[in-house]
C-alpha atoms as a PDB file:
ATOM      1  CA  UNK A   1      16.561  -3.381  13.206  1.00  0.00           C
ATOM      2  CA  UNK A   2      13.287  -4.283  11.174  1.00  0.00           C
ATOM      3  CA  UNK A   3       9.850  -1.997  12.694  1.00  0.00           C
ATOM      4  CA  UNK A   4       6.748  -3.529  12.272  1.00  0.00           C
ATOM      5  CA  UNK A   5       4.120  -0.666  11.594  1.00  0.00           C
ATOM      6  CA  UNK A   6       0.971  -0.679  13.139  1.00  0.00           C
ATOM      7  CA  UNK A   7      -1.907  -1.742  10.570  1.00  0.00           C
ATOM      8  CA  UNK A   8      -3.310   1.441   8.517  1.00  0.00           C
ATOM      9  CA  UNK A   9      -6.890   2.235   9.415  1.00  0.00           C
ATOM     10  CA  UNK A  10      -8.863   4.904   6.885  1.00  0.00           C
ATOM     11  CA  UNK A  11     -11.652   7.299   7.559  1.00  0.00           C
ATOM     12  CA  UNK A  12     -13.990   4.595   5.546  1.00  0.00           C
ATOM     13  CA  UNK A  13     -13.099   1.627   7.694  1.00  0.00           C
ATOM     14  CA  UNK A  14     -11.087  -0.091   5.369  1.00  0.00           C
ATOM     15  CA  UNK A  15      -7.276  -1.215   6.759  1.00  0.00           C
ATOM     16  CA  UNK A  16      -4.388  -3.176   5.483  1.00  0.00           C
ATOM     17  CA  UNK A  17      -0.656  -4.023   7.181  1.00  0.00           C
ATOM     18  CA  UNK A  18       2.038  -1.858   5.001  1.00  0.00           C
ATOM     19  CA  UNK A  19       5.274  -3.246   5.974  1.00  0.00           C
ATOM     20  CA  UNK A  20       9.097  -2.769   4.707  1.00  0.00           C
ATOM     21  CA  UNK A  21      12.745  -4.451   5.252  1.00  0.00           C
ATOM     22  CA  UNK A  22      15.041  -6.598   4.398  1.00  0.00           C
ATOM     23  CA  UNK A  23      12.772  -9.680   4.938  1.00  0.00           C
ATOM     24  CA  UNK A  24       9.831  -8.179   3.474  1.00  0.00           C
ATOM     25  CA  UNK A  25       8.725  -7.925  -0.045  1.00  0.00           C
ATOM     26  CA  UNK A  26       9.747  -3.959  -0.373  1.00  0.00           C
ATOM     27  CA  UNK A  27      12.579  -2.128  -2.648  1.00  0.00           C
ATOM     28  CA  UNK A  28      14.568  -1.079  -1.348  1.00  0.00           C
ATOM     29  CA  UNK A  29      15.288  -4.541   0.453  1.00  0.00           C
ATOM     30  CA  UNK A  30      16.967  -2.940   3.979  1.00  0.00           C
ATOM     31  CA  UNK A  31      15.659  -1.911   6.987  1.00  0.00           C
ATOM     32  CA  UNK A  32      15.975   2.195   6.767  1.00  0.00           C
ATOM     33  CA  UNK A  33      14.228   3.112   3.386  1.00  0.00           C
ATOM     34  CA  UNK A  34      12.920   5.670   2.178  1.00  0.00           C
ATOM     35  CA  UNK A  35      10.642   2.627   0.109  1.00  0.00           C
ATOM     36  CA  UNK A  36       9.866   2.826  -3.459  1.00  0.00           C
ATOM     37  CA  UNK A  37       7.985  -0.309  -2.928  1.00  0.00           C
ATOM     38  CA  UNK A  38       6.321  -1.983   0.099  1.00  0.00           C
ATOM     39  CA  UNK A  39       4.362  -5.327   1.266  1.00  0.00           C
ATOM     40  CA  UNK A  40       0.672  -4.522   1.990  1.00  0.00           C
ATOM     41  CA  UNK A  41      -1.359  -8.046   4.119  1.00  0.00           C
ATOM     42  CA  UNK A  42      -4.388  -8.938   4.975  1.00  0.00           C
ATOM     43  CA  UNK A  43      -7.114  -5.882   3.715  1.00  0.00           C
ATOM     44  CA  UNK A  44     -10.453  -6.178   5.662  1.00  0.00           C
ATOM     45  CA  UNK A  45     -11.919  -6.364   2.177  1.00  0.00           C
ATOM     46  CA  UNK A  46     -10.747  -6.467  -2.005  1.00  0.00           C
ATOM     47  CA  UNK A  47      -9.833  -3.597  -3.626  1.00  0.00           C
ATOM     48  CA  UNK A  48      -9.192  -2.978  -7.310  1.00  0.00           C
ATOM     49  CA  UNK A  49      -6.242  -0.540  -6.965  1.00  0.00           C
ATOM     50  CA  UNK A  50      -4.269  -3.489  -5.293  1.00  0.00           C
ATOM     51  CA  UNK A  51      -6.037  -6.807  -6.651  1.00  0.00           C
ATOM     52  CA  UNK A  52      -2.996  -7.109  -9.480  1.00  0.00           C
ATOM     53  CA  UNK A  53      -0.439  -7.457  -6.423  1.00  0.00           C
ATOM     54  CA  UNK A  54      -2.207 -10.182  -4.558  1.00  0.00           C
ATOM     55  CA  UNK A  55      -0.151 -13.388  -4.142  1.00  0.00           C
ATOM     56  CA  UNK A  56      -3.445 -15.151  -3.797  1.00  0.00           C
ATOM     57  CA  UNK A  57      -6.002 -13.936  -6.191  1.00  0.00           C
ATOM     58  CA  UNK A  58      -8.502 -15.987  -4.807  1.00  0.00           C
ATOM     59  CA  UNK A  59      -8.313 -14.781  -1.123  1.00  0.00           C
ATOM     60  CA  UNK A  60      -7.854 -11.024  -1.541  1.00  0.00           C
ATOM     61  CA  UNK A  61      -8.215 -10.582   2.322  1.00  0.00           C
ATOM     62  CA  UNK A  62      -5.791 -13.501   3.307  1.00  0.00           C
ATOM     63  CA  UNK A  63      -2.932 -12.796   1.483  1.00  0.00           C
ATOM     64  CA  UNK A  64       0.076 -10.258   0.812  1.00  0.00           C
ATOM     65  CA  UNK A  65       0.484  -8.217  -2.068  1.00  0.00           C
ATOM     66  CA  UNK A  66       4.277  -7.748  -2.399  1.00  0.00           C
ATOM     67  CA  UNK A  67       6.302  -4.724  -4.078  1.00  0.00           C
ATOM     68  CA  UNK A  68       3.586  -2.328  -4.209  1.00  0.00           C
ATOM     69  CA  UNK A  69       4.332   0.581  -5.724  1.00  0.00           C
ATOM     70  CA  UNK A  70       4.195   3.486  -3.281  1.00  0.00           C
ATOM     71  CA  UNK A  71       1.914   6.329  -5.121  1.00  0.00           C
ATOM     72  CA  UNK A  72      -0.476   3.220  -4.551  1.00  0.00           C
ATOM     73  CA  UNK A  73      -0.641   2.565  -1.565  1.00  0.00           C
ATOM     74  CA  UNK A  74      -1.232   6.605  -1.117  1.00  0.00           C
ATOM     75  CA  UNK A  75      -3.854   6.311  -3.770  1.00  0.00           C
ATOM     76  CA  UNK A  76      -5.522   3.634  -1.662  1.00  0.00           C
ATOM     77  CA  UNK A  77      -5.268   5.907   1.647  1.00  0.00           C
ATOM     78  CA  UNK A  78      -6.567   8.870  -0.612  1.00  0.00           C
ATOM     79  CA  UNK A  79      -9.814   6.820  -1.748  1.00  0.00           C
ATOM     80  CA  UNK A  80     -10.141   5.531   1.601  1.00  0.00           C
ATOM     81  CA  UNK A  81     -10.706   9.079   2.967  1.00  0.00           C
ATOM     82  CA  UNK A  82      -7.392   9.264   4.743  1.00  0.00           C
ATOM     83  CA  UNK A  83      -5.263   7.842   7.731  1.00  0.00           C
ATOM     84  CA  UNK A  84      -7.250   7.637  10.575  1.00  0.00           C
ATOM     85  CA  UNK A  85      -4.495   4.944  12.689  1.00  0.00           C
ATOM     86  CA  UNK A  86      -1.289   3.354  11.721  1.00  0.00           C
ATOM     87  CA  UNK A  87       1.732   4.400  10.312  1.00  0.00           C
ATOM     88  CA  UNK A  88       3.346   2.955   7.123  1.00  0.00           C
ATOM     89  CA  UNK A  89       7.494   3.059   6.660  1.00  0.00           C
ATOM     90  CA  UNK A  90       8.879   6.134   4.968  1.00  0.00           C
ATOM     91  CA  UNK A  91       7.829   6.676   1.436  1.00  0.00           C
ATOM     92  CA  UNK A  92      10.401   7.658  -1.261  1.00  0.00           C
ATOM     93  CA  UNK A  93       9.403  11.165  -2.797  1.00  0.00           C
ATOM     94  CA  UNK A  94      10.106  11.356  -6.742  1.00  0.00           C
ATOM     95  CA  UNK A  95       8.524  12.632  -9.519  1.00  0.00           C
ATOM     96  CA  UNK A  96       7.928   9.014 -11.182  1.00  0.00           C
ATOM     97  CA  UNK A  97       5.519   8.457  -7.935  1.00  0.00           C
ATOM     98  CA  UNK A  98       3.817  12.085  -8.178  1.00  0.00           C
ATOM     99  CA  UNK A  99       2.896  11.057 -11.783  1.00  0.00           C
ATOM    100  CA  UNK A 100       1.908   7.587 -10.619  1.00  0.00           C
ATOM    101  CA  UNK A 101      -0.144   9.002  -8.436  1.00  0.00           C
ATOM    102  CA  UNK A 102      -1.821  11.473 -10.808  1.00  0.00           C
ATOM    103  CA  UNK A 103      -2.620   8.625 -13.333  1.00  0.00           C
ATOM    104  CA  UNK A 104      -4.255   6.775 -10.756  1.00  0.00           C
ATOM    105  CA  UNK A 105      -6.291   9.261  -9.554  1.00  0.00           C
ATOM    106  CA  UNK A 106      -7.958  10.144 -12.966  1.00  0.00           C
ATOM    107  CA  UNK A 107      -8.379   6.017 -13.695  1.00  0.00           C
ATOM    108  CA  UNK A 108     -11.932   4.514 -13.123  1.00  0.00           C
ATOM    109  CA  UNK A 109     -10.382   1.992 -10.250  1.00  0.00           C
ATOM    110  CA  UNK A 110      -9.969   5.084  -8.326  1.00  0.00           C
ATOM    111  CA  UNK A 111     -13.570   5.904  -8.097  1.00  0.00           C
ATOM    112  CA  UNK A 112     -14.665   2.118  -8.137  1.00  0.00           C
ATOM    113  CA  UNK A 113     -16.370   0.991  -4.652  1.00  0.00           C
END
């Protein structure tokens, strides 16, 4: 059975839906994970890290941004100063996402406001 996961709020006040199934735009496409890739909606404003994902470029906050990679969407979290509410779907652990993350982290969207 498909969860819907409660919108993810971060310590700077920014939040975005992070959702996963079979009828979402996720990999792997079923309803237990864990998710290499998941569908972030509707940020409360733009953001660099994700802008390449948008399905409409022109309305970063009213559109989805499908098969996000997951070191990402943790980058995102991480720049937004952390969870504060929400929950995302289960995250697959590898070392293809550590080192996604890590490249991230030292690239100048990272730091970007």
């Amino acid at each position: 059975m498909k969860k819907n996961y409660p919108r993810l709020e971060m310590k700077s006040g920014y939040s975005v839906s992070c959702q996963a199934s079979q009828t979402n735009y996720s990999s792997p496409r079923d309803n237990t994970g864990p998710y290499e890739l998941v569908e972030l909606g509707f940020p409360n404003a733009p953001d660099s890290l994700i802008s390449g994902f948008a399905e409409d470029p022109d309305d970063q906050t009213g559109t989805i941004y499908g098969y996000v990679p997951v070191h990402v969407v943790q980058a995102l979290i991480m720049k937004h100063g952390g969870l504060v509410a929400g929950e995302h779907p289960e995250f697959a652990r590898t070392a293809e996402e550590a080192a996604g993350l890590a490249e991230i982290m030292s690239s100048p969207e990272f730091f970007d406001g």
